[in-house]
Structures are given as structure tokens and as C-alpha cells.
N, C-alpha and C. Protein backbone atom coordinates (compact mmCIF):
# COMPACT_ATOMS: atom_id res chain seq x y z
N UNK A 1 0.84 -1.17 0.00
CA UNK A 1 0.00 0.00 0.00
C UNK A 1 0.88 1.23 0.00
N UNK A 2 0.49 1.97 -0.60
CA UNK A 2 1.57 3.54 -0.89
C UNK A 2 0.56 4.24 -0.10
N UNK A 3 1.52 4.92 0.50
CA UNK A 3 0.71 6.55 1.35
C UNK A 3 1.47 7.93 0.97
N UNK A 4 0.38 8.68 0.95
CA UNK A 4 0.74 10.24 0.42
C UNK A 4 1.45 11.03 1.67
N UNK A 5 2.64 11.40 1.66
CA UNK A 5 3.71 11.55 2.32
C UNK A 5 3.03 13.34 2.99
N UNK A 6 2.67 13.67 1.94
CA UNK A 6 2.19 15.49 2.03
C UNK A 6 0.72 14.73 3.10
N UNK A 7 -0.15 13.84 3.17
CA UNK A 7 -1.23 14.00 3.61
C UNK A 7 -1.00 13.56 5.19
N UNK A 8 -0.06 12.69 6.03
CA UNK A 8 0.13 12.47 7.50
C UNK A 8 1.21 13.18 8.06
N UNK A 9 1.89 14.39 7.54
CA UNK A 9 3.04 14.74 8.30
C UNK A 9 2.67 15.26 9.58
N UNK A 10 1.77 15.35 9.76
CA UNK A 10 1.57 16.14 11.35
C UNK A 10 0.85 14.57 11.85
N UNK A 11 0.52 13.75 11.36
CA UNK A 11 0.29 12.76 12.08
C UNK A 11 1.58 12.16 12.88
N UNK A 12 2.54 12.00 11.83
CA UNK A 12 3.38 11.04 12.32
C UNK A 12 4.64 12.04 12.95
N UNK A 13 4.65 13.40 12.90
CA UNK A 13 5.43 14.18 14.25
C UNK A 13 4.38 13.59 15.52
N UNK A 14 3.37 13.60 15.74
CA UNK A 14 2.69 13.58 16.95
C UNK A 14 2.66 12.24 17.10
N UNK A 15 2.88 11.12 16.74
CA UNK A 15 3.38 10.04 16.86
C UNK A 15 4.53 9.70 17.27
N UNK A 16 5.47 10.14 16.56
CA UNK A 16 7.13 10.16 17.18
C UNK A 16 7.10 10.63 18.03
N UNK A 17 6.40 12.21 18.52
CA UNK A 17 6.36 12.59 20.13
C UNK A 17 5.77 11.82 20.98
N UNK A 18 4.80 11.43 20.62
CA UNK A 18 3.81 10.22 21.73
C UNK A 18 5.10 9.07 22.35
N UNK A 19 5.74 8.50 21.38
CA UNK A 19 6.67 7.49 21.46
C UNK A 19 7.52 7.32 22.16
N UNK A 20 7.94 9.06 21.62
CA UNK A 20 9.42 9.31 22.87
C UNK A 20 8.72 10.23 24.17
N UNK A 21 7.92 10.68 24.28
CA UNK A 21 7.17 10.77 25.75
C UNK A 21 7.33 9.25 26.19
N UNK A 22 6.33 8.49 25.43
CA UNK A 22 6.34 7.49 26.59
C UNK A 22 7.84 6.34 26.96
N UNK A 23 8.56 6.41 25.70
CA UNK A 23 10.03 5.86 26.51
C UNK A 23 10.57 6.76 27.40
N UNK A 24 10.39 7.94 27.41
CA UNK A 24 11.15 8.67 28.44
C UNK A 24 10.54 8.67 29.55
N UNK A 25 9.07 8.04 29.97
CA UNK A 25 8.82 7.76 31.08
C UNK A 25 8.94 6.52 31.42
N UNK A 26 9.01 5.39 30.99
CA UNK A 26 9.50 4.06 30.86
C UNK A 26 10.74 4.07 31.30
N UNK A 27 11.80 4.97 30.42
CA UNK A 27 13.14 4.92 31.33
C UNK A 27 13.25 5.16 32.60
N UNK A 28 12.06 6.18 33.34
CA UNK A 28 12.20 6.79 34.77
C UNK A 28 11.73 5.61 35.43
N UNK A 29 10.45 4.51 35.35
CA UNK A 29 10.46 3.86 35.75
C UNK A 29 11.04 2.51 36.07
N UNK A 30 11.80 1.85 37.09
CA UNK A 30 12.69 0.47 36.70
C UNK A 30 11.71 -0.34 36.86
N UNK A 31 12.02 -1.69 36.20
CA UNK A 31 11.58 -2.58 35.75
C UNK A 31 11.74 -3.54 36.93
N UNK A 32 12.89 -3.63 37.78
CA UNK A 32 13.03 -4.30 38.90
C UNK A 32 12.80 -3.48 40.12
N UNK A 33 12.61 -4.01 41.32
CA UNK A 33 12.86 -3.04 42.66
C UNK A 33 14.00 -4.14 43.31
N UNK A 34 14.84 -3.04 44.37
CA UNK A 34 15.45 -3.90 45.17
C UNK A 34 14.51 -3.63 46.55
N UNK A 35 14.64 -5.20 47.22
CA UNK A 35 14.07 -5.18 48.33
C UNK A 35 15.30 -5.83 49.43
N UNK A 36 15.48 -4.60 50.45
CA UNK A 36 15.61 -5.30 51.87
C UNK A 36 15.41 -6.50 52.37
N UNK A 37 16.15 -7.16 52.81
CA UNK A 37 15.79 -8.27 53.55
C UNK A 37 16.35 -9.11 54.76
N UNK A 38 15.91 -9.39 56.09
CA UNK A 38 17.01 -9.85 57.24
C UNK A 38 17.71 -10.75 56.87
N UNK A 39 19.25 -11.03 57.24
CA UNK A 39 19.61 -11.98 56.84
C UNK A 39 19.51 -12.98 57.94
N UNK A 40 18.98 -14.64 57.74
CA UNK A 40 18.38 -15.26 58.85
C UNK A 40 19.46 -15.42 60.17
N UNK A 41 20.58 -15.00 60.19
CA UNK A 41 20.98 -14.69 61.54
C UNK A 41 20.26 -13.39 61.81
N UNK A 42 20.36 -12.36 61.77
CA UNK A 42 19.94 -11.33 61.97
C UNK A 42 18.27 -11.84 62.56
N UNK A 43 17.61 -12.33 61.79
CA UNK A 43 16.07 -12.85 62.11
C UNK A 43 16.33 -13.44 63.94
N UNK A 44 17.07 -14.67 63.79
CA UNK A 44 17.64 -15.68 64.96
C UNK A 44 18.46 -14.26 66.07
N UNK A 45 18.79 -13.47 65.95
CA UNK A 45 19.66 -13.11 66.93
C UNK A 45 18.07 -11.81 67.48
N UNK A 46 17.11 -11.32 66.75
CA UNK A 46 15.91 -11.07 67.58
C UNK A 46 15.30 -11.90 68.12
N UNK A 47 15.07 -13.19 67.64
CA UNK A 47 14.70 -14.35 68.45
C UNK A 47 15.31 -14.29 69.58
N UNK A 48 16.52 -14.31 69.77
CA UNK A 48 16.91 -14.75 70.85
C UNK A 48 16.77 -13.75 71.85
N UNK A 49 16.93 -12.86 71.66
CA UNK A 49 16.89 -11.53 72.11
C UNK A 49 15.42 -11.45 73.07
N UNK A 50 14.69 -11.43 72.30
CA UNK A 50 12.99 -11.64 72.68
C UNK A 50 12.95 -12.81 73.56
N UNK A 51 13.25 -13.76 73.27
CA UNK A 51 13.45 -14.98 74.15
C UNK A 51 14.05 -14.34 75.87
N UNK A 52 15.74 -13.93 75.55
CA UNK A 52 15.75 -13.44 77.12
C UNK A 52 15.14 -12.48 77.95
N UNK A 53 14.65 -11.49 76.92
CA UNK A 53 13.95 -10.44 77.50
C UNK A 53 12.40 -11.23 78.55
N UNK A 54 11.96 -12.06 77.73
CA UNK A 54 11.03 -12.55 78.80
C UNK A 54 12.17 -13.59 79.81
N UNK A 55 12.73 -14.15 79.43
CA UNK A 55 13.33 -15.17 80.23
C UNK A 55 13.45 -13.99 81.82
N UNK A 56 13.88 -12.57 81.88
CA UNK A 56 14.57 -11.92 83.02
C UNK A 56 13.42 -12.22 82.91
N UNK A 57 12.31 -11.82 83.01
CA UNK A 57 11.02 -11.12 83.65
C UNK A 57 10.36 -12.78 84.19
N UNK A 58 10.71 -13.97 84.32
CA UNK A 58 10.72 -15.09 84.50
C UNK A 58 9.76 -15.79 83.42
N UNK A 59 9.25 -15.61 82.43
CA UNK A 59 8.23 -15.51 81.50
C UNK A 59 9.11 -16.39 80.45
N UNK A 60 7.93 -17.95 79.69
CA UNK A 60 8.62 -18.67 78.84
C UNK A 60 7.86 -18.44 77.41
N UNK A 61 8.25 -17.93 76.51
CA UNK A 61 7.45 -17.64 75.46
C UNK A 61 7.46 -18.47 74.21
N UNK A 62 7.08 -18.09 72.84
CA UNK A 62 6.99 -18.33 71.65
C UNK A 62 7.13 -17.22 71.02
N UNK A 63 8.17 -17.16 70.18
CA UNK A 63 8.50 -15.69 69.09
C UNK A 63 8.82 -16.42 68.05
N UNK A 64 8.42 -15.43 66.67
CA UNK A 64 8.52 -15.75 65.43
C UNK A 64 8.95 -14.15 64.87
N UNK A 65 9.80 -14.72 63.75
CA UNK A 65 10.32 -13.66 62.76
C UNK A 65 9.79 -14.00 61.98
N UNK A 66 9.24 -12.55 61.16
CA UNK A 66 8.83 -13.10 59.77
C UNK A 66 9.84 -12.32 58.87
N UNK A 67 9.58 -12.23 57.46
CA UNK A 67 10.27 -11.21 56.49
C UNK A 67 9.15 -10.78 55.99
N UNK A 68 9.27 -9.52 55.19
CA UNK A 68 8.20 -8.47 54.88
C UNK A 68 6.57 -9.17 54.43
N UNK A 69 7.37 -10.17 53.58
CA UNK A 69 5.66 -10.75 53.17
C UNK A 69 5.07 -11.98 54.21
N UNK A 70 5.83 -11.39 55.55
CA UNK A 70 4.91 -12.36 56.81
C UNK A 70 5.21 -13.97 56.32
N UNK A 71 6.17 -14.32 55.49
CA UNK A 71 6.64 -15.66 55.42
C UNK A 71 7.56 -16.00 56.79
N UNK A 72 7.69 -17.01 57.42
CA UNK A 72 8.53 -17.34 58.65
C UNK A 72 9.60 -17.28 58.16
N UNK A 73 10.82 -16.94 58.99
CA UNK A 73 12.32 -16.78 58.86
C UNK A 73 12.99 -17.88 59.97
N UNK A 74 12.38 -17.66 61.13
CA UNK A 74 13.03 -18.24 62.30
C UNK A 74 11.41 -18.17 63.64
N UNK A 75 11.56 -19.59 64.20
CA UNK A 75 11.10 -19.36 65.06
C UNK A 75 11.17 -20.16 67.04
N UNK A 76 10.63 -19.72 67.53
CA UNK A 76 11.95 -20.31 68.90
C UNK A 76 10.63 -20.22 70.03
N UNK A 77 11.06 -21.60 70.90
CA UNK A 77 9.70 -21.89 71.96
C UNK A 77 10.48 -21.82 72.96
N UNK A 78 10.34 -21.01 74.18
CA UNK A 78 11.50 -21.89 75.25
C UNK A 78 11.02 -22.98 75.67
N UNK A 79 11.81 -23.75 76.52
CA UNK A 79 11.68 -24.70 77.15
C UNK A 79 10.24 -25.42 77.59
N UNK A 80 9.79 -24.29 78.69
CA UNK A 80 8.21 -24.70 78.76
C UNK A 80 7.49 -24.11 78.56
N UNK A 81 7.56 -23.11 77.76
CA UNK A 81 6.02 -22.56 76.97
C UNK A 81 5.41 -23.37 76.36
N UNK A 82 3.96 -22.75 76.53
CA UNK A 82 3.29 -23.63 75.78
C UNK A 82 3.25 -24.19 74.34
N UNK A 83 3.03 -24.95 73.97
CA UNK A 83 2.94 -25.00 72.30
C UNK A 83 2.25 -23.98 71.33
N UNK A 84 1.04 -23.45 72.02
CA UNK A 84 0.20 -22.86 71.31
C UNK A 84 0.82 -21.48 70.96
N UNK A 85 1.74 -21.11 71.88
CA UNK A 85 2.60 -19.86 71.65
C UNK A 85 3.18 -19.85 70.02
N UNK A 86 3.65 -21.31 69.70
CA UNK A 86 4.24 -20.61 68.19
C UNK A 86 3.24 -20.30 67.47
N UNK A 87 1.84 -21.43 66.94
CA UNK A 87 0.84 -20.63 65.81
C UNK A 87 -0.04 -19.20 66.31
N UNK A 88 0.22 -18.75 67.77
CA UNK A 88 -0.10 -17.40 67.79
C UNK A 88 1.25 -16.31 67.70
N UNK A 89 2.23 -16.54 68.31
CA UNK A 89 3.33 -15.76 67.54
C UNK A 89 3.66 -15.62 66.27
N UNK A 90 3.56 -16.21 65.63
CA UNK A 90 3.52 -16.38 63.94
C UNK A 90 2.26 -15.76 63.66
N UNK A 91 1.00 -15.71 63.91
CA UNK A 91 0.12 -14.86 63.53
C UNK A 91 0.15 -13.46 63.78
N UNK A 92 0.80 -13.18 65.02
CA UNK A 92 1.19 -11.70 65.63
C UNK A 92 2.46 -11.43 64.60
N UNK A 93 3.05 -11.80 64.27
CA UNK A 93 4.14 -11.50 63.70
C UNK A 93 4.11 -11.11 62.16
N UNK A 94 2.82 -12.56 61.68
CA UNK A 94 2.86 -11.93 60.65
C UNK A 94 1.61 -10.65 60.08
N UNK A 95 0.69 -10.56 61.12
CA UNK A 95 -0.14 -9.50 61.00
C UNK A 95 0.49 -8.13 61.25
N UNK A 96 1.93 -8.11 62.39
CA UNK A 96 2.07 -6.38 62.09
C UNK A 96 2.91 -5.99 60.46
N UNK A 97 3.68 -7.20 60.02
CA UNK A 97 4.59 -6.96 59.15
C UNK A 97 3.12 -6.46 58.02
N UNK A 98 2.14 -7.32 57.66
CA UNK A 98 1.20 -7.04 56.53
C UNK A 98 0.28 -5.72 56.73
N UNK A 99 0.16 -4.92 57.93
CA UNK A 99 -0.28 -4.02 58.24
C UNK A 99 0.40 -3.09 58.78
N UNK A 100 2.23 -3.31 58.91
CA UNK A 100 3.10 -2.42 58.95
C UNK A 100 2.76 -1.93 60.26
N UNK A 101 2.70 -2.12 60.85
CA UNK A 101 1.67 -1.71 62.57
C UNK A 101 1.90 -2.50 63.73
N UNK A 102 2.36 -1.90 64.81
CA UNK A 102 1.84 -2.77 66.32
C UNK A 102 0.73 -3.55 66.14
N UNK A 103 0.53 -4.59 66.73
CA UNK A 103 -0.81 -5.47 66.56
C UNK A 103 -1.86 -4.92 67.81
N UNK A 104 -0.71 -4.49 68.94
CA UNK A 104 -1.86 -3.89 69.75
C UNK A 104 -2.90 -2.26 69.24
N UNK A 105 -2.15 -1.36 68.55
CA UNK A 105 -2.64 -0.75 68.08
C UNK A 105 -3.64 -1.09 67.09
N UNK A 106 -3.91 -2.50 66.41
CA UNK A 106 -4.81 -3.07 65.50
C UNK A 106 -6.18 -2.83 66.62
N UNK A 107 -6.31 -3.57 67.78
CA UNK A 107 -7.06 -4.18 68.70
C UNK A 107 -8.35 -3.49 68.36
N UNK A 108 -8.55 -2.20 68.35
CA UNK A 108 -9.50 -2.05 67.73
C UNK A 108 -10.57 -2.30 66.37
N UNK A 109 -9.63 -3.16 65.32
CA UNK A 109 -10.29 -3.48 64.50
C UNK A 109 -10.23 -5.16 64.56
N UNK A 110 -10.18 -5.50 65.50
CA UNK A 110 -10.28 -7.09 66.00
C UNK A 110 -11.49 -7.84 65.55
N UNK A 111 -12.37 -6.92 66.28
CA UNK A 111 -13.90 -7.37 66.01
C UNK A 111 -14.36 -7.12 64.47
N UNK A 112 -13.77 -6.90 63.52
CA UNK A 112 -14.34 -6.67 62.25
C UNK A 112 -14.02 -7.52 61.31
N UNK A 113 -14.48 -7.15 59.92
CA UNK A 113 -14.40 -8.55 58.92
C UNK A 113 -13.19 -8.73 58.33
N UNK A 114 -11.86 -7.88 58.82
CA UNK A 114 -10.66 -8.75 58.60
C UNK A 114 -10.53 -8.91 59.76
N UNK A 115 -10.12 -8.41 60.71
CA UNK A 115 -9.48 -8.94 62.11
C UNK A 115 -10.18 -10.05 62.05
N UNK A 116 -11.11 -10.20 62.10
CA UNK A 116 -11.70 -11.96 62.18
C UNK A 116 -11.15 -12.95 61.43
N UNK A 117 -10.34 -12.87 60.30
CA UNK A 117 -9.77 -13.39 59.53
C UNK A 117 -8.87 -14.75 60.29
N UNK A 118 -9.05 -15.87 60.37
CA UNK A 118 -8.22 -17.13 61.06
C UNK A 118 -6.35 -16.37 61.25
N UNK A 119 -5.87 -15.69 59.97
CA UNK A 119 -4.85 -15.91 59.74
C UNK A 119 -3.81 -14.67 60.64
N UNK A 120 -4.84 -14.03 61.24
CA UNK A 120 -4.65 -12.82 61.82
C UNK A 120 -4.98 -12.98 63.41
N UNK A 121 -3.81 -12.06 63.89
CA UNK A 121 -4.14 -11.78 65.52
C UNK A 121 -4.15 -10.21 65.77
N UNK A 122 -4.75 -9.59 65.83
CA UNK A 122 -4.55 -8.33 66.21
C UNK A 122 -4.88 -8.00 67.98
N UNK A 123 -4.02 -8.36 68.68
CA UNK A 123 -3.62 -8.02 70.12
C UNK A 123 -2.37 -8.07 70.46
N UNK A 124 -1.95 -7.27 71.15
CA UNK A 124 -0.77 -6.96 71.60
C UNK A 124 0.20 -8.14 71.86
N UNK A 125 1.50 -7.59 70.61
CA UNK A 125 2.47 -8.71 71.18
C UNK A 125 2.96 -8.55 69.40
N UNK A 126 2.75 -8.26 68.71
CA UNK A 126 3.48 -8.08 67.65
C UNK A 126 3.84 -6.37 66.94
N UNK A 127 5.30 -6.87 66.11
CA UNK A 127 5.85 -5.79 66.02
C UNK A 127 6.30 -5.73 64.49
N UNK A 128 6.41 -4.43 63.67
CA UNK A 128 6.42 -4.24 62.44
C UNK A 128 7.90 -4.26 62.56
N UNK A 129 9.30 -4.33 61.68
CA UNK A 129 10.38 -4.38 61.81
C UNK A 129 10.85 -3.71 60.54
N UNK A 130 11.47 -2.13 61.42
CA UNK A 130 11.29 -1.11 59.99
C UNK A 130 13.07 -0.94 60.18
N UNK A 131 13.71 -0.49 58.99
CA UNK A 131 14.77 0.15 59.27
C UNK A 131 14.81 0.85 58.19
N UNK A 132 15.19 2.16 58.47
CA UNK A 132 15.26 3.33 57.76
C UNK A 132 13.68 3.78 57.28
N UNK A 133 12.78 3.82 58.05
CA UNK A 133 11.70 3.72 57.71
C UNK A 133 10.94 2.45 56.62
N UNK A 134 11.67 1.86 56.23
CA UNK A 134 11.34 0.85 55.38
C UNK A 134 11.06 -0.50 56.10
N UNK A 135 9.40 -1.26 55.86
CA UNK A 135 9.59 -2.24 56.27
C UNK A 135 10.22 -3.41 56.02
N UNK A 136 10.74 -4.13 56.57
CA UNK A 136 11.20 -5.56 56.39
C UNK A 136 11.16 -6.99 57.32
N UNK A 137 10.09 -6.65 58.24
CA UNK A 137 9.68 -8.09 58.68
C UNK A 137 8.88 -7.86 59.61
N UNK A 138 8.54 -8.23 60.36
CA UNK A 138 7.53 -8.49 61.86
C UNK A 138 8.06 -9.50 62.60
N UNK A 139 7.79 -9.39 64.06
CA UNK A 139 8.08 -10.16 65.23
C UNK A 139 7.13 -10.26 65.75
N UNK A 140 6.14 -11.53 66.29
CA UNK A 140 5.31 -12.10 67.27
C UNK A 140 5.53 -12.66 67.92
N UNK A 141 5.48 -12.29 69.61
CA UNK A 141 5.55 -13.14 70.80
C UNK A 141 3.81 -13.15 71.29
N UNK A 142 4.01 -14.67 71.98
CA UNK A 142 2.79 -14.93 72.82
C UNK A 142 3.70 -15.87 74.11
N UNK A 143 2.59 -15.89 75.23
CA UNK A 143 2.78 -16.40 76.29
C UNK A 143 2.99 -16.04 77.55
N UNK A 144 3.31 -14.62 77.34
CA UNK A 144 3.30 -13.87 78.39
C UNK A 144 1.49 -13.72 79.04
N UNK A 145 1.70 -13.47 80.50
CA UNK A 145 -0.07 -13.10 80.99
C UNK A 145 -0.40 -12.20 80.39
N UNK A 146 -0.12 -10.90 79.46
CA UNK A 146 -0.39 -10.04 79.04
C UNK A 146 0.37 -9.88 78.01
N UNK A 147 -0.54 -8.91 76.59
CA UNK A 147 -0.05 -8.80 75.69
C UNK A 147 0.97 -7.72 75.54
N UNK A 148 1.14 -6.91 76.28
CA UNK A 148 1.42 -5.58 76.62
C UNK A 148 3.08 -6.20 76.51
N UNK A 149 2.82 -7.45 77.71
CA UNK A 149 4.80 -8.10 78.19
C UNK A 149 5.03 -8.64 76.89
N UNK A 150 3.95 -9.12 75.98
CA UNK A 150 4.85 -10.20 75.04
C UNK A 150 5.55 -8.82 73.94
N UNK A 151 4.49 -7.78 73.73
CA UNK A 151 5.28 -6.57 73.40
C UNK A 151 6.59 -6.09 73.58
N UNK A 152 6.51 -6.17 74.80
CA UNK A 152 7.62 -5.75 75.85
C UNK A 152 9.13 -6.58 75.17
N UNK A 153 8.64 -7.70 74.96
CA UNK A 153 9.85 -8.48 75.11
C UNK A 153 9.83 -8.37 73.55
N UNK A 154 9.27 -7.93 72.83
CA UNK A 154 9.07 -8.23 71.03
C UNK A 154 10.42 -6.76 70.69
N UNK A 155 9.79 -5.75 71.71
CA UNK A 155 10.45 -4.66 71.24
C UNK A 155 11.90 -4.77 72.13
N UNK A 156 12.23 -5.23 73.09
CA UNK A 156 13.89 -5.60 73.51
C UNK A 156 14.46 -6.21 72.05
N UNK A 157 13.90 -7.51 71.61
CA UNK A 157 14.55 -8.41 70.66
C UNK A 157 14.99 -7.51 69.27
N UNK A 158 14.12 -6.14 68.86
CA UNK A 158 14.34 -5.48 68.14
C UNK A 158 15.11 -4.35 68.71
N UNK A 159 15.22 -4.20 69.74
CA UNK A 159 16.39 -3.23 70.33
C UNK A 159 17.53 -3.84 70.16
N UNK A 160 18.18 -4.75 70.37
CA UNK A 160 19.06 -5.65 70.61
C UNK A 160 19.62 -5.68 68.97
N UNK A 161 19.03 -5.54 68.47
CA UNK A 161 19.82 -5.38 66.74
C UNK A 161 19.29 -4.08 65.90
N UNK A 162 18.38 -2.90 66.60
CA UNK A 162 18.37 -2.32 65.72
C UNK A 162 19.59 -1.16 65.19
N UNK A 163 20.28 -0.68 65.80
CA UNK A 163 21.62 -0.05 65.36
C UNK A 163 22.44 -0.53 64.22
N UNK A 164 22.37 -1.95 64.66
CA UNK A 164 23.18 -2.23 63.55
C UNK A 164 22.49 -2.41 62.54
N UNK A 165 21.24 -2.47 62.74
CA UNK A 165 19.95 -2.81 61.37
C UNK A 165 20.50 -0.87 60.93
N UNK A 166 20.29 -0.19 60.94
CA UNK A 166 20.33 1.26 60.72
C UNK A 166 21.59 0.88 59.90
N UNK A 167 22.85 1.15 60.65
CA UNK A 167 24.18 1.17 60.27
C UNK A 167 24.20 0.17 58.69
N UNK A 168 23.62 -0.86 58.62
CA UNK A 168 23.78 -1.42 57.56
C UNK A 168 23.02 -1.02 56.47
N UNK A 169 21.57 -0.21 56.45
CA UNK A 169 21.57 0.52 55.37
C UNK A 169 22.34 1.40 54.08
């Protein structure tokens, strides 16, 4: 098919501009992201961390690390805690990482049609795990009499490495 060269020239400038507009926003956007991620000592050394923090307070718990998408990394029972402590630490753990949030600060949306969700705990005792403002995992403890202590001991285990979590950014 032949085309009359005099009849699309303003078509095909505003075409070539369309083109290179949109590669030049294509270039601004990357195609990959890099993501953060604990390396599983790093996960294990908040475990443990969380672990003694209740151990002083005489308290035997269940803590779980997750990584950002609330997948398990590491997780640790003491001695005589109960069992039930790990599938609720793992739910605390992985509900603040997916809602980026304290779980006790959730508590209010407990009673609603996600908090009801099996896969979710929203009460105190889990922790979002940010460095540099960026998230990258969650921590859930259970077993303590109160959710407030399993907190308590969630946020030692993240004290205990967060500096160097910073520093390695």
C-alpha cells in the first residue's frame, strides 16, 4: 500500500512525540525493585533476644520472625512454653509486618471482617520491623499473661539489633 507523504506529516510528528514521551517515562520507571531483607541470623539473633527479655522477667514464650511478606524466617519456643505460643506468635508476627503496625494498636479493628480473619491476631504482642523507615519483617511473641509483656519483650529483641539494622543501610 503507498501513502501520500504530504497527507500524514503532522500525524506522524505527533506520533514520534507520543513514542518518545512514553520511553522517556518508561526509562524513569525500573523494571526491577530492590528489596531489603534480614539476613536469617539477623532474624535468629531477635529471636533470641525476645526470648531473654522474657526469660529476666521469669516468663517462657513463643517468638517468630517473619520477612516483609509475613513468610517465617526463624522461630523459637523456650523450654516450657506452651505449644500454642508458636501458631499465635507467627500470627502476631505476621499481622504487624502485613499491616506495617503494632498489633496492639490493630485491637481495635479485631472485632471486624478482617481482624476476624483465622490468619490474623490483632492483640498486643506483635511488632512491624522497619529500618530506615522501610519495612522488612515483623516479630510475634505470645505467652506472656499479658499482651502488653509479650510486646515488651518483642520490642527488647528489636532493640538488641536495631543499630546495627540502621548502620547497615
Amino acid at each position: 500500500m503507498k501513502t501520500n507523504k504530504r497527507l500524514f506529516p503532522g500525524l506522524a510528528l505527533a506520533l514520534a512525540g507520543a513514542l518518545s514521551a512514553g520511553g522517556a517515562s518508561a526509562a524513569e520507571e525500573p523494571m526491577m525493585v530492590s528489596v531489603q531483607r534480614l539476613s536469617l541470623e539477623t532474624a535468629q539473633r531477635i529471636a533470641q533476644a525476645t526470648v531473654d527479655a522474657c526469660r529476666e522477667r521469669g516468663i517462657q514464650i513463643g517468638v517468630t520472625v517473619v520477612d516483609r511478606d509475613g513468610v517465617v524466617q526463624t522461630q523459637s519456643r523456650d523450654t516450657i512454653a506452651a505449644p500454642i505460643t508458636i501458631p499465635i506468635s507467627a500470627k502476631k508476627a505476621y499481622t504487624a509486618a502485613n499491616f506495617n503496625a503494632a498489633t496492639s494498636d490493630l485491637e481495635p479493628r479485631a472485632d471486624s471482617a478482617v481482624g476476624r480473619q483465622d490468619f490474623l491476631v490483632m492483640s498486643a504482642g506483635g511488632l512491624p520491623i522497619q529500618v530506615g523507615g522501610a519495612l522488612v519483617g515483623g516479630v510475634g511473641v505470645s505467652g506472656a499473661p499479658a499482651g502488653e509483656t509479650d510486646e515488651a519483650c518483642a520490642q527488647a529483641g528489636l532493640d538488641a539489633v536495631q543499630d546495627d539494622l540502621e548502620m547497615a543501610m
